[in-house]
N, C-alpha and C. Protein backbone atom coordinates (compact mmCIF):
# COMPACT_ATOMS: atom_id res chain seq x y z
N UNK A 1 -37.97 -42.86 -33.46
CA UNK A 1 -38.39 -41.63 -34.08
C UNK A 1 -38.53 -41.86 -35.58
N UNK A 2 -39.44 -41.17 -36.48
CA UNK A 2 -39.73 -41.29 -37.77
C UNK A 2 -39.82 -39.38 -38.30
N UNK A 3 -39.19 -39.54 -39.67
CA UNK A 3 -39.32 -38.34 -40.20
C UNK A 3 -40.51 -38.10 -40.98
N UNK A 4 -41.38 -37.50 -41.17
CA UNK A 4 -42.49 -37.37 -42.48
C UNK A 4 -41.83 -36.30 -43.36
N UNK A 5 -41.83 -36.57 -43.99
CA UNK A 5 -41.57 -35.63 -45.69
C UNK A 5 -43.08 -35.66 -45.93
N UNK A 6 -43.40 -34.42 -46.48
CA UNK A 6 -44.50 -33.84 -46.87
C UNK A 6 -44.08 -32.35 -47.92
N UNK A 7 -44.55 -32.20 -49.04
CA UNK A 7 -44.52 -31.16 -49.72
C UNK A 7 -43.47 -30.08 -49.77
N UNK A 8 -42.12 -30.48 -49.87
CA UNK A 8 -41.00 -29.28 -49.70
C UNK A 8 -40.24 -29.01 -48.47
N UNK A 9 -40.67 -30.17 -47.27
CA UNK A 9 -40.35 -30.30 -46.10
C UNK A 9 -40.23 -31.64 -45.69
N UNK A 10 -39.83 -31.37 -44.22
CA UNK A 10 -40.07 -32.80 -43.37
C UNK A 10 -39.71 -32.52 -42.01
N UNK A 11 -40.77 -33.19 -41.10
CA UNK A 11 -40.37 -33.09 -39.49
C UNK A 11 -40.24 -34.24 -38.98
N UNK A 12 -39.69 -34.07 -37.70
CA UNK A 12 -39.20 -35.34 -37.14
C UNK A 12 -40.68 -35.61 -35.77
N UNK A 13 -41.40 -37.02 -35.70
CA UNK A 13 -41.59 -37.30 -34.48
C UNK A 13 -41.47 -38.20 -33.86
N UNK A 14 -42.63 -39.03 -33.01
CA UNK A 14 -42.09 -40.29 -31.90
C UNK A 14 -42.88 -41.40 -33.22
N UNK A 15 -42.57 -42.47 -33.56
CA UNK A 15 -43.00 -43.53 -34.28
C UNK A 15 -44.24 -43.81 -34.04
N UNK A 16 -44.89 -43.97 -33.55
CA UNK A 16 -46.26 -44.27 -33.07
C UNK A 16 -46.78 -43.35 -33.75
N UNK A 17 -46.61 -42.18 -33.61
CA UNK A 17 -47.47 -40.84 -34.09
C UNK A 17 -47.70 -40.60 -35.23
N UNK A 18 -46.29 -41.07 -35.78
CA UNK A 18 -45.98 -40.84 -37.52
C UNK A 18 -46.94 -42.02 -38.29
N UNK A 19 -46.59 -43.03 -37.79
CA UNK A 19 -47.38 -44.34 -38.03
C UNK A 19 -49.07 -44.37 -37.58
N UNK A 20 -49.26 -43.76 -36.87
CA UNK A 20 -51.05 -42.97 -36.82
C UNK A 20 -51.06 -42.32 -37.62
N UNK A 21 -50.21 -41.32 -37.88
CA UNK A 21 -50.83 -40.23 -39.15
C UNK A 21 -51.05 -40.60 -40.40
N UNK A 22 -49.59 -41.91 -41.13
CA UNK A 22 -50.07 -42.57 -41.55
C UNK A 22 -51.40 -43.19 -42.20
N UNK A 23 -51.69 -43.74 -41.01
CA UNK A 23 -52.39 -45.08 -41.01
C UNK A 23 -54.13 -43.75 -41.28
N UNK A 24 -54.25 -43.03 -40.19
CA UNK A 24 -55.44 -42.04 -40.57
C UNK A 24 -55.61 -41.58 -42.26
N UNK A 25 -54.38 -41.06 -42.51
CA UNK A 25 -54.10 -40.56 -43.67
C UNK A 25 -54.51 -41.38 -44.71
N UNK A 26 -54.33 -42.85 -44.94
CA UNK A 26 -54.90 -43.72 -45.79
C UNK A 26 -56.15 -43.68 -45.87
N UNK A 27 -57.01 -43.81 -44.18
CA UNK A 27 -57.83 -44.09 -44.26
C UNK A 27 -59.09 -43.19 -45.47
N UNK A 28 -58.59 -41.80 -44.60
CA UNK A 28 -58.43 -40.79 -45.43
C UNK A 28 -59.04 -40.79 -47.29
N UNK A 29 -58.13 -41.07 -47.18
CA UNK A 29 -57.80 -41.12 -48.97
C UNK A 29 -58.94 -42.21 -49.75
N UNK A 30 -59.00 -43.53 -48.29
CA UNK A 30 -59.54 -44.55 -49.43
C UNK A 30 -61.64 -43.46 -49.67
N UNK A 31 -61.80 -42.47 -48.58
CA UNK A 31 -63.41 -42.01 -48.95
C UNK A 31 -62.91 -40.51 -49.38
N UNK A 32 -62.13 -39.94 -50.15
CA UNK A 32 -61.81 -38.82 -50.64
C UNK A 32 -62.02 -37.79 -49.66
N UNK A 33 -61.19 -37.41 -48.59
CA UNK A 33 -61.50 -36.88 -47.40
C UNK A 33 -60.50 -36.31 -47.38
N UNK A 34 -60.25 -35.08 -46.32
CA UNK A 34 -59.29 -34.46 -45.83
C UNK A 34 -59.64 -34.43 -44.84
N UNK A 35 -57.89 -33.88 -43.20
CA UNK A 35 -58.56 -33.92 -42.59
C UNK A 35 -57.54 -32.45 -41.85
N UNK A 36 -57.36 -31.97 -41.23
CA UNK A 36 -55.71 -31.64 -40.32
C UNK A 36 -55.56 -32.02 -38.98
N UNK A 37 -54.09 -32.76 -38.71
CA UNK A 37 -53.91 -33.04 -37.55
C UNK A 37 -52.87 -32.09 -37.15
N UNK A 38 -52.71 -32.21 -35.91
CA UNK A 38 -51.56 -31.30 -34.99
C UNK A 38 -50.92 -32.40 -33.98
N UNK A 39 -49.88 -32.79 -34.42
CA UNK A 39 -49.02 -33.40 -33.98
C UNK A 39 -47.68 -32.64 -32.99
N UNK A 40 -47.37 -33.57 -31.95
CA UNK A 40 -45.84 -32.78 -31.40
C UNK A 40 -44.48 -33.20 -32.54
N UNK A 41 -43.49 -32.62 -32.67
CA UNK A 41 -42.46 -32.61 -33.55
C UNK A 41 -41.12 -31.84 -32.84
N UNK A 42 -40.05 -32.39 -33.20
CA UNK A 42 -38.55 -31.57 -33.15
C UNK A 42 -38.55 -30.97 -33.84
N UNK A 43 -38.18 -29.31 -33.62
CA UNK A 43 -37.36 -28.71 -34.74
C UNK A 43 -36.15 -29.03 -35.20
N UNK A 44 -35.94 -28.02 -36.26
CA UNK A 44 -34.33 -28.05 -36.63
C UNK A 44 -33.71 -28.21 -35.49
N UNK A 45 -33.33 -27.61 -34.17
CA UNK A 45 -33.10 -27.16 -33.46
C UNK A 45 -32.62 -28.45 -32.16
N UNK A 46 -34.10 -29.19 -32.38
CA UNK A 46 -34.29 -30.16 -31.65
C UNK A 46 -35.11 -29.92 -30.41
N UNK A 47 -35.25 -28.71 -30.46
CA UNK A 47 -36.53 -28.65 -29.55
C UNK A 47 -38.12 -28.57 -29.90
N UNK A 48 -38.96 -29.34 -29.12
CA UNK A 48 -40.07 -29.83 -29.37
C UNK A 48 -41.22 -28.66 -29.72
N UNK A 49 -41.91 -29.39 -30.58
CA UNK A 49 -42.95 -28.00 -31.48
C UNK A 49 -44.26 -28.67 -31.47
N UNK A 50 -44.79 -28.04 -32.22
CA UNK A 50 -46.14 -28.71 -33.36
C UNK A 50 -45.77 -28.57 -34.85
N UNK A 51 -46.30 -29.15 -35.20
CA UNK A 51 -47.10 -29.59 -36.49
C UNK A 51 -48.01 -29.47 -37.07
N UNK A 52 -48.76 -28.60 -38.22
CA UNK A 52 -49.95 -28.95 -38.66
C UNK A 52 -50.14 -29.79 -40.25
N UNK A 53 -50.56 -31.23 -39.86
CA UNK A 53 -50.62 -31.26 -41.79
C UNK A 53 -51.91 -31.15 -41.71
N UNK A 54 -52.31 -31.32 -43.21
CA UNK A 54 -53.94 -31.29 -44.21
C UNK A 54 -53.32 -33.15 -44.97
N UNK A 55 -53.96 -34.09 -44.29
CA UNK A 55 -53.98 -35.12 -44.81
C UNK A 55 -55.03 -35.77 -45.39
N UNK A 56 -54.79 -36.65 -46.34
CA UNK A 56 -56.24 -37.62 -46.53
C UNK A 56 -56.10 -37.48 -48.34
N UNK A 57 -57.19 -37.40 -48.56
CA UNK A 57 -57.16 -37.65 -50.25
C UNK A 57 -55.77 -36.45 -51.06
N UNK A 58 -55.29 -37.37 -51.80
CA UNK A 58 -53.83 -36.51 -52.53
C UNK A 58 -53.04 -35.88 -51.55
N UNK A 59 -53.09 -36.04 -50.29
CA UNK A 59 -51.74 -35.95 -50.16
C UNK A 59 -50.58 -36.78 -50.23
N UNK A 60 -49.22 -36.72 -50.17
CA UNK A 60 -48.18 -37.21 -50.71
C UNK A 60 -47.47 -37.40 -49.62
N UNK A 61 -47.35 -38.18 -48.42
CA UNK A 61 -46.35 -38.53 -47.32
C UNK A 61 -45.60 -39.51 -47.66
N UNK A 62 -44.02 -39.88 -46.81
CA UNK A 62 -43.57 -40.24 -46.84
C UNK A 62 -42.84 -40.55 -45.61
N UNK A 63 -42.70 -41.50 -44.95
CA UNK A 63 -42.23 -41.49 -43.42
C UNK A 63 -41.24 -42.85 -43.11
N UNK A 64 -39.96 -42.09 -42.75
CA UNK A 64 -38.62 -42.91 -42.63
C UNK A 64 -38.19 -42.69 -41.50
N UNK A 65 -37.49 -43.99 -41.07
CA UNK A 65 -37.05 -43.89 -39.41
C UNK A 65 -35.98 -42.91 -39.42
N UNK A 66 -36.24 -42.00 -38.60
CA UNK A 66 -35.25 -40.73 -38.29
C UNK A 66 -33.74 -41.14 -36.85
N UNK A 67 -32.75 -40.68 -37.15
CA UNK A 67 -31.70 -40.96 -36.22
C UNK A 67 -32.12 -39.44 -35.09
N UNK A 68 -31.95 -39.91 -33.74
CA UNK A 68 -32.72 -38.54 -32.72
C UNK A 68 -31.85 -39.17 -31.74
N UNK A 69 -31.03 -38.08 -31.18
CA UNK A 69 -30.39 -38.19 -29.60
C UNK A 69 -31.34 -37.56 -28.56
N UNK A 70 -32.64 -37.30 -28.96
CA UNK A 70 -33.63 -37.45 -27.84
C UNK A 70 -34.56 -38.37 -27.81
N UNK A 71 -35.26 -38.67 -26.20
CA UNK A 71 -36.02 -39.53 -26.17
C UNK A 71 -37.12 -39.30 -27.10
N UNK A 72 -37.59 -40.74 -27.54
CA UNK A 72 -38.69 -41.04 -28.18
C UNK A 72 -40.25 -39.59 -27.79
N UNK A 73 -40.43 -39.67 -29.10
CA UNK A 73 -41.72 -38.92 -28.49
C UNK A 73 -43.17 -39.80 -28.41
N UNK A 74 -43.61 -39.42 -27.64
CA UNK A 74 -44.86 -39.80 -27.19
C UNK A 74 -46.01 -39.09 -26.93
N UNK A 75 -46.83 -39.40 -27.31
CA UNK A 75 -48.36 -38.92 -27.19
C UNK A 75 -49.51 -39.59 -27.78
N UNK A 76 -49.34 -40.70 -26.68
CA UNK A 76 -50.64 -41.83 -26.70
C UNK A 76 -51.94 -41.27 -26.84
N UNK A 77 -52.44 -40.46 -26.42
CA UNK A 77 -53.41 -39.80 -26.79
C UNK A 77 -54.31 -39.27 -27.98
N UNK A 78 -53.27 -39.00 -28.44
CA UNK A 78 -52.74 -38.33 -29.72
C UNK A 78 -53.22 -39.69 -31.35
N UNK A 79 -52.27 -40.28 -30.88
CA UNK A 79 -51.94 -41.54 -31.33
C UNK A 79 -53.07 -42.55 -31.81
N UNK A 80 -53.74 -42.69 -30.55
CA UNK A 80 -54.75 -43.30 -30.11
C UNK A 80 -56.75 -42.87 -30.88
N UNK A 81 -56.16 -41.61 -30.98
CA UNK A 81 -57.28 -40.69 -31.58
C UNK A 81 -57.32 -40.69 -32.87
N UNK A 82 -55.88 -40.85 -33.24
CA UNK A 82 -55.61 -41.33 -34.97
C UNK A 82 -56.19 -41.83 -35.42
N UNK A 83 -56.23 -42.67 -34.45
CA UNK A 83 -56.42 -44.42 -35.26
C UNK A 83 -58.16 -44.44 -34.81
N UNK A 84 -58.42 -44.02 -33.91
CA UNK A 84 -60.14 -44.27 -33.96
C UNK A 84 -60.72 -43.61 -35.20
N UNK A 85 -60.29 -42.01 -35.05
CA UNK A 85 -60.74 -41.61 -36.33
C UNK A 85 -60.80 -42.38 -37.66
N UNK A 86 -59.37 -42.80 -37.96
CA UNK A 86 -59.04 -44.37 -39.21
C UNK A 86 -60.19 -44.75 -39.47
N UNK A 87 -60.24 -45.36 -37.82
CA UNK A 87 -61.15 -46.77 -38.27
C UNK A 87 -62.69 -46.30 -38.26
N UNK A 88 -63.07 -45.13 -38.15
CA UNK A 88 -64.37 -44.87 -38.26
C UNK A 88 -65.07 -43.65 -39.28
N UNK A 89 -63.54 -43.26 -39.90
CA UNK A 89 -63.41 -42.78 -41.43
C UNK A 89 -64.43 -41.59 -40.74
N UNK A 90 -64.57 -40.58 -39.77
CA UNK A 90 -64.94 -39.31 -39.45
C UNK A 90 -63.59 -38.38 -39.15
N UNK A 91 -63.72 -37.56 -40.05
CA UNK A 91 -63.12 -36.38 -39.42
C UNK A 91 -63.43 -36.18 -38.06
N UNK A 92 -62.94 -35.28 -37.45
CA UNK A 92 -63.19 -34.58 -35.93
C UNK A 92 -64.54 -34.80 -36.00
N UNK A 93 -64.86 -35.77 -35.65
CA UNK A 93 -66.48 -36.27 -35.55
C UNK A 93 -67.71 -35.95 -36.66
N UNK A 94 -67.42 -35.57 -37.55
CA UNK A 94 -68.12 -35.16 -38.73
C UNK A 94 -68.20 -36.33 -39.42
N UNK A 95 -69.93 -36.22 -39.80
CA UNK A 95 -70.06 -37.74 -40.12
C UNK A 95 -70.33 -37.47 -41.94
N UNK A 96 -69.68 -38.35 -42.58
CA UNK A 96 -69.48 -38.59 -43.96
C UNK A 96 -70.93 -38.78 -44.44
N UNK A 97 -70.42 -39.69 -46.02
CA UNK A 97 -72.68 -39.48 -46.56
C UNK A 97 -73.27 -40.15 -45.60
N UNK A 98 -74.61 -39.70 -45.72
CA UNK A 98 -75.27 -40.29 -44.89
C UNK A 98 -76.43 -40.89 -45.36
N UNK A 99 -76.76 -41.00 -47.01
CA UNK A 99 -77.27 -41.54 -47.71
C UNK A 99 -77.98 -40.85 -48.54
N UNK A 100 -78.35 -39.71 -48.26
CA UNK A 100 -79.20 -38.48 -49.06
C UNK A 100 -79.07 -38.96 -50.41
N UNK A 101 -79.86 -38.73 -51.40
CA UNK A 101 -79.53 -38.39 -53.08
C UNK A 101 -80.13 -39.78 -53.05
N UNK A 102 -79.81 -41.60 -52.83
CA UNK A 102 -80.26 -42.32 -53.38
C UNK A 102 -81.39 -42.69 -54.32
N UNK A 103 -82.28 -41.54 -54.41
CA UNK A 103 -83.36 -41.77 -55.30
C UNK A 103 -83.16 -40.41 -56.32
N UNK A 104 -81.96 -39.97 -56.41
CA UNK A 104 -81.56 -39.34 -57.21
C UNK A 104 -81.06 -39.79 -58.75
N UNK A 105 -81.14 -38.85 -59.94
CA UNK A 105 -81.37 -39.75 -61.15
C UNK A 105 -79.88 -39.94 -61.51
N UNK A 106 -79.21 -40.75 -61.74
CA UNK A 106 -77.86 -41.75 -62.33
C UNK A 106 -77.42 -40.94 -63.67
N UNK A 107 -76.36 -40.90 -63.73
CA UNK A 107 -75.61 -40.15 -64.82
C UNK A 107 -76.43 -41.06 -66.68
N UNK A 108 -76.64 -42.48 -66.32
CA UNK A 108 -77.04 -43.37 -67.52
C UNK A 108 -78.40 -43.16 -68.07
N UNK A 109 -79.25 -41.93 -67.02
CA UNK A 109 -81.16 -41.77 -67.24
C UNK A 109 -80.78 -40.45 -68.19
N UNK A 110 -79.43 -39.74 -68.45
CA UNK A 110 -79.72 -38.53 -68.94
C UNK A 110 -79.10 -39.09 -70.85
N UNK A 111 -80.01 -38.04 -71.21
CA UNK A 111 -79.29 -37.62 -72.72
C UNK A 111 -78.45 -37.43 -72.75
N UNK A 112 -77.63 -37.51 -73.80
CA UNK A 112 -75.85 -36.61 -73.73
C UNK A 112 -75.90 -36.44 -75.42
């Protein structure tokens, strides 16, 4: 299990998940993007929830292995979807530039 600290908080989930959100979350950041995921999580309580963050450019995570007397969480699915998104730098299938503007005029053609 891993904790994320995020903004004045922190929840607990299964390692894999935290480490996708992660890993999306970078990806995230490196094309100035946001995105929100909904992850499963323990409450205070210890019973199982959701999650919503807003990740990707400026946000501020932080994710440490959490001590949990319940089983690991899991959601390969989940997980799995992370990381495609990552690696193909789309939000929920929304596709980034797509090249428009290139014959548009450069900040160096104007007067100032």
């Amino acid at each position: 299990m891993k904790r994320i600290f995020h903004s004045g908080s922190s929840v607990v989930t299964g390692s894999e998940l935290a480490d996708a959100v992660m890993y999306y979350a970078e990806a995230l950041s490196t094309w100035s993007r946001v995105d929100v995921v909904d992850i499963p999580v323990l409450g205070k309580t210890g019973l199982p929830g959701r999650a919503q963050f807003l990740i990707g450019a400026f946000s501020q995570l932080v994710c440490v292995t959490a001590d949990s007397v319940r089983e690991e969480l899991v959601d390969s699915e989940m997980s799995d979807d992370l990381r495609r998104k990552a690696l193909s730098c789309t939000a929920s299938g929304r596709v980034s530039w797509t090249g428009d503007g290139l014959d548009s005029p450069q900040f160096d053609e104007f007067d100032y």
